[in-house]
Structure formats: C-alpha cells, structure tokens
C-alpha atoms as a PDB file:
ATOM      1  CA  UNK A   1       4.342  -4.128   7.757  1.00  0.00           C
ATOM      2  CA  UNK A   2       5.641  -1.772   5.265  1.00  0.00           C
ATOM      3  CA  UNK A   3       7.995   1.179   5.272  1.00  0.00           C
ATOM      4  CA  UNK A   4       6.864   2.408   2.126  1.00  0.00           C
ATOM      5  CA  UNK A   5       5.198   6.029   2.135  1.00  0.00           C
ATOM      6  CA  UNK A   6       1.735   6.246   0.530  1.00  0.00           C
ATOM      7  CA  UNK A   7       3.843   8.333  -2.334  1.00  0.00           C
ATOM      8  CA  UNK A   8       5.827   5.034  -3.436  1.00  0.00           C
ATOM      9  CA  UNK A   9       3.255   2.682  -2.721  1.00  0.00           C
ATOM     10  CA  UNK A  10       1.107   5.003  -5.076  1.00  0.00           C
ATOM     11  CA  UNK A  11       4.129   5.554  -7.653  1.00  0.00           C
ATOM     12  CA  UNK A  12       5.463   1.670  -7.582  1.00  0.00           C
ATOM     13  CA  UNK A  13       1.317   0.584  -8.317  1.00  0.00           C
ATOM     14  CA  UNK A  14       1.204   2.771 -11.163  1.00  0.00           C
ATOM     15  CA  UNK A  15       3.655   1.410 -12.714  1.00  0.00           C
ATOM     16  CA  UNK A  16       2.289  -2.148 -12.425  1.00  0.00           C
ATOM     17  CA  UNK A  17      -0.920  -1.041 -14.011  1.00  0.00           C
ATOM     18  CA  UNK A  18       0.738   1.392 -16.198  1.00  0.00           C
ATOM     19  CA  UNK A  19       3.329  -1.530 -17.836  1.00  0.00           C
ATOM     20  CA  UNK A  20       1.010  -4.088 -17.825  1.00  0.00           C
ATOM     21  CA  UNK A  21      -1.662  -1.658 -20.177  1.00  0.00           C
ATOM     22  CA  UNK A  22       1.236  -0.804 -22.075  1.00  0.00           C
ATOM     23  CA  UNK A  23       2.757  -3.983 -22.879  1.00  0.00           C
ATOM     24  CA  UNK A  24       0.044  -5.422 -23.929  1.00  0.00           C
ATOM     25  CA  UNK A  25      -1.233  -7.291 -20.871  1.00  0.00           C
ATOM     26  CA  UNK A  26      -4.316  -6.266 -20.233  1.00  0.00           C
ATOM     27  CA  UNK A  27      -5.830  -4.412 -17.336  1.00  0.00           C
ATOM     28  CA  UNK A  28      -4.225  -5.905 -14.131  1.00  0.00           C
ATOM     29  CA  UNK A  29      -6.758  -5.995 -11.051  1.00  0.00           C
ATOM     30  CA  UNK A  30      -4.549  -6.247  -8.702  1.00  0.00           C
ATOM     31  CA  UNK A  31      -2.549  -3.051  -9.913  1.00  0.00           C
ATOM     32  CA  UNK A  32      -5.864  -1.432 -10.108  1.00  0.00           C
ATOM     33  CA  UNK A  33      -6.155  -2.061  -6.402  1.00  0.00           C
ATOM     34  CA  UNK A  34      -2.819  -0.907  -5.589  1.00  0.00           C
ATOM     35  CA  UNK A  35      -3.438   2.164  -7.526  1.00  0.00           C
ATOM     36  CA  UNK A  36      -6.850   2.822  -5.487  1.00  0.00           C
ATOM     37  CA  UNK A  37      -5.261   2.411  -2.440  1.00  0.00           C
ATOM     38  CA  UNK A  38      -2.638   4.064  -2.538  1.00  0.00           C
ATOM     39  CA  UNK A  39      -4.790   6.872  -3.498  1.00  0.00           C
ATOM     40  CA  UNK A  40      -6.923   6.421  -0.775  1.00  0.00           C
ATOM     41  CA  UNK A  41      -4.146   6.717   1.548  1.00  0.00           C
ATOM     42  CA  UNK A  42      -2.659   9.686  -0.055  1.00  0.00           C
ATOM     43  CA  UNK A  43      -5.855  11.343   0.497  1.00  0.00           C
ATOM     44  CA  UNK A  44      -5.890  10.922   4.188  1.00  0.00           C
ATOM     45  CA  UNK A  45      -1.904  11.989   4.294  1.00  0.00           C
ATOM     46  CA  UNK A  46      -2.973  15.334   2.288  1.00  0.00           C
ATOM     47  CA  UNK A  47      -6.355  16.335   4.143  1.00  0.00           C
ATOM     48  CA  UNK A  48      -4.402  18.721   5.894  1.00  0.00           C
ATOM     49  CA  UNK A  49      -2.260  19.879   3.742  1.00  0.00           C
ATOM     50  CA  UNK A  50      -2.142  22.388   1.462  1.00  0.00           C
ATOM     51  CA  UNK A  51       0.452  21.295  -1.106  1.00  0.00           C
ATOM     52  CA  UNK A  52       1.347  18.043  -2.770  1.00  0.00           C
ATOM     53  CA  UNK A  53       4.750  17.161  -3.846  1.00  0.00           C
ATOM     54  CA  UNK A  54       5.229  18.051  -7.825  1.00  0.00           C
ATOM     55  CA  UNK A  55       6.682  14.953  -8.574  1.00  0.00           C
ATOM     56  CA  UNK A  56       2.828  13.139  -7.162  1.00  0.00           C
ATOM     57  CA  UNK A  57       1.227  16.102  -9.363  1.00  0.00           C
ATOM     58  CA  UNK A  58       2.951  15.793 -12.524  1.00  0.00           C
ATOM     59  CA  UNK A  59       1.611  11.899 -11.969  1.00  0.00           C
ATOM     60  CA  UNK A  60      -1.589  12.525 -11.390  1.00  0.00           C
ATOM     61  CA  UNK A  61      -1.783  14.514 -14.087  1.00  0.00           C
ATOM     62  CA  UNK A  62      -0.783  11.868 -16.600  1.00  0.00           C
ATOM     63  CA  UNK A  63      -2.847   9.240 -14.512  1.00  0.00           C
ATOM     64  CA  UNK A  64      -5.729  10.125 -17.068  1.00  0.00           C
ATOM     65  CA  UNK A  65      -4.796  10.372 -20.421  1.00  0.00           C
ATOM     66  CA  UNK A  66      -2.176   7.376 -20.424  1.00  0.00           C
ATOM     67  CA  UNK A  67      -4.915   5.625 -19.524  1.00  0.00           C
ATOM     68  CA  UNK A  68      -7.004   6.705 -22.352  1.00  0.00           C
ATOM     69  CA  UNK A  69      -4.644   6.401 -24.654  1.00  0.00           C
ATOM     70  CA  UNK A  70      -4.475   2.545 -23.746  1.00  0.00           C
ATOM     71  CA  UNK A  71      -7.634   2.089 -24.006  1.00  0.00           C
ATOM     72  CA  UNK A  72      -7.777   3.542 -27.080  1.00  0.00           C
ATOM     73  CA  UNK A  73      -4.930   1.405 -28.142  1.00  0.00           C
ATOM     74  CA  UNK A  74      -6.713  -1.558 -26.955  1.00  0.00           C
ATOM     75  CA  UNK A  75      -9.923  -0.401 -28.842  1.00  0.00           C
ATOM     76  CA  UNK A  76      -8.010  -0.327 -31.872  1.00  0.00           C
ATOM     77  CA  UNK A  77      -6.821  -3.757 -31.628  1.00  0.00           C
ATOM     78  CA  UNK A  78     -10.619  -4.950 -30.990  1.00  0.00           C
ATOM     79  CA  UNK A  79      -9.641  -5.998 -27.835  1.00  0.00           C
ATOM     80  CA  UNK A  80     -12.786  -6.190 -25.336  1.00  0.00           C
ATOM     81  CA  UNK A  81     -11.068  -4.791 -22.476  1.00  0.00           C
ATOM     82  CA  UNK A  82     -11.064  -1.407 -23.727  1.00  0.00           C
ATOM     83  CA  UNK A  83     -14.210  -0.011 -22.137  1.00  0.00           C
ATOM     84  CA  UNK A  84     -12.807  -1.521 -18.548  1.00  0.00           C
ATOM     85  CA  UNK A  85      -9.990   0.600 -19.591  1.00  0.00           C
ATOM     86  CA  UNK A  86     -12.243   3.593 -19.745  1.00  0.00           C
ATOM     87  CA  UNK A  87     -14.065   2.846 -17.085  1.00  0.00           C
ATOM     88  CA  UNK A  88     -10.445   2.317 -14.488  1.00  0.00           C
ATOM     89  CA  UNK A  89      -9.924   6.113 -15.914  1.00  0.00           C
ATOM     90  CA  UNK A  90     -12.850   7.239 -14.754  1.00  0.00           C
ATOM     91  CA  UNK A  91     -12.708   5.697 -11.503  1.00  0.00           C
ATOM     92  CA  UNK A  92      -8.834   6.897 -10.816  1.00  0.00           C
ATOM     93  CA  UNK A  93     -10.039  10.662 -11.966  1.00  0.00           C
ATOM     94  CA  UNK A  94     -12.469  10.457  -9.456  1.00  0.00           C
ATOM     95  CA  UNK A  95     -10.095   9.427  -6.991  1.00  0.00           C
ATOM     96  CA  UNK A  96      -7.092  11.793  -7.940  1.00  0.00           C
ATOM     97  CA  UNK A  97     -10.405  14.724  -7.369  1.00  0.00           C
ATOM     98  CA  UNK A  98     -11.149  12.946  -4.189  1.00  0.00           C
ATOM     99  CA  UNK A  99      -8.037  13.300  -2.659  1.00  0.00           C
ATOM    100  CA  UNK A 100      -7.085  16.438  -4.234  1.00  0.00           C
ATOM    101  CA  UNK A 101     -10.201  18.561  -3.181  1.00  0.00           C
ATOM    102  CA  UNK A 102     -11.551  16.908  -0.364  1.00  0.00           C
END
C-alpha cells in the first residue's frame, strides 16, 4: 500500500519518463505506465471538482511539448523511437483532456 497522493505518484512518474527521454534513454514503458496511471487516478480524484492545484496545471501543461521536443530530439539523432515518442504525446494529451474535462 502506498501513501502517496495521485498528485506525487503523477509528479514522481513524470519525472521517470521525463529524465529517461531527456538523458538519452529512450522511452521508458514502465514510466509511461506510471504516467497513465497516475493520470487515471487524478481523473477520478478531480471528477468533482472544480479546480486543480496550479502546481498539477503548470505540469500538465508542459506534459506536451517536452515531449515533443524529445521526440524531435530523438528524430534528429535518427533514432527510431521518435514516432513512439509522438505517439506517448498523443496518448498523455488525451489523457490530461480526459481528466481535465470529463
């Protein structure tokens, strides 16, 4: 069992997938899957609220384009992962709307 909130299970998966992008790693499944489900989970926690925290939203809204700009750094290096890349930034936008809006 865990005593971590869905907001630093969300925040410490990030940065797994985030650093390991960055550094040169690769994309990391198993961040990926953090990442997801942590989202998932924040989505249930917000359904009835109106408000997020701004430290989740100013997060969210660099979930994205960090992302992007990996892949295109990966893309530049001819590496083949950059279009899983793109496609994990599609997925997490979809998500973030998900449990944003819904």
């Amino acid at each position: 069992m865990t005593d971590k909130t869905p907001t630093d299970q969300l925040f410490e998966a990030w940065a797994a997938f985030d650093t390991s992008l960055w550094e040169g790693n690769g994309l990391n499944p198993d961040a990926l899957e953090s990442v997801k489900a942590a989202l998932a989970a924040l989505k249930d926690e917000w359904s009835a609220q109106e408000r997020v925290p701004k430290s989740v939203a100013a997060l969210l809204i660099e979930m994205f384009p960090a992302t992007e700009a990996n892949a295109a750094a990966y893309r530049e290096r001819g590496s083949s992962q950059a279009s899983q890349i793109d496609e994990a930034a599609y997925e997490l936008q979809q998500l973030i709307a998900d449990a944003l809006l819904e």
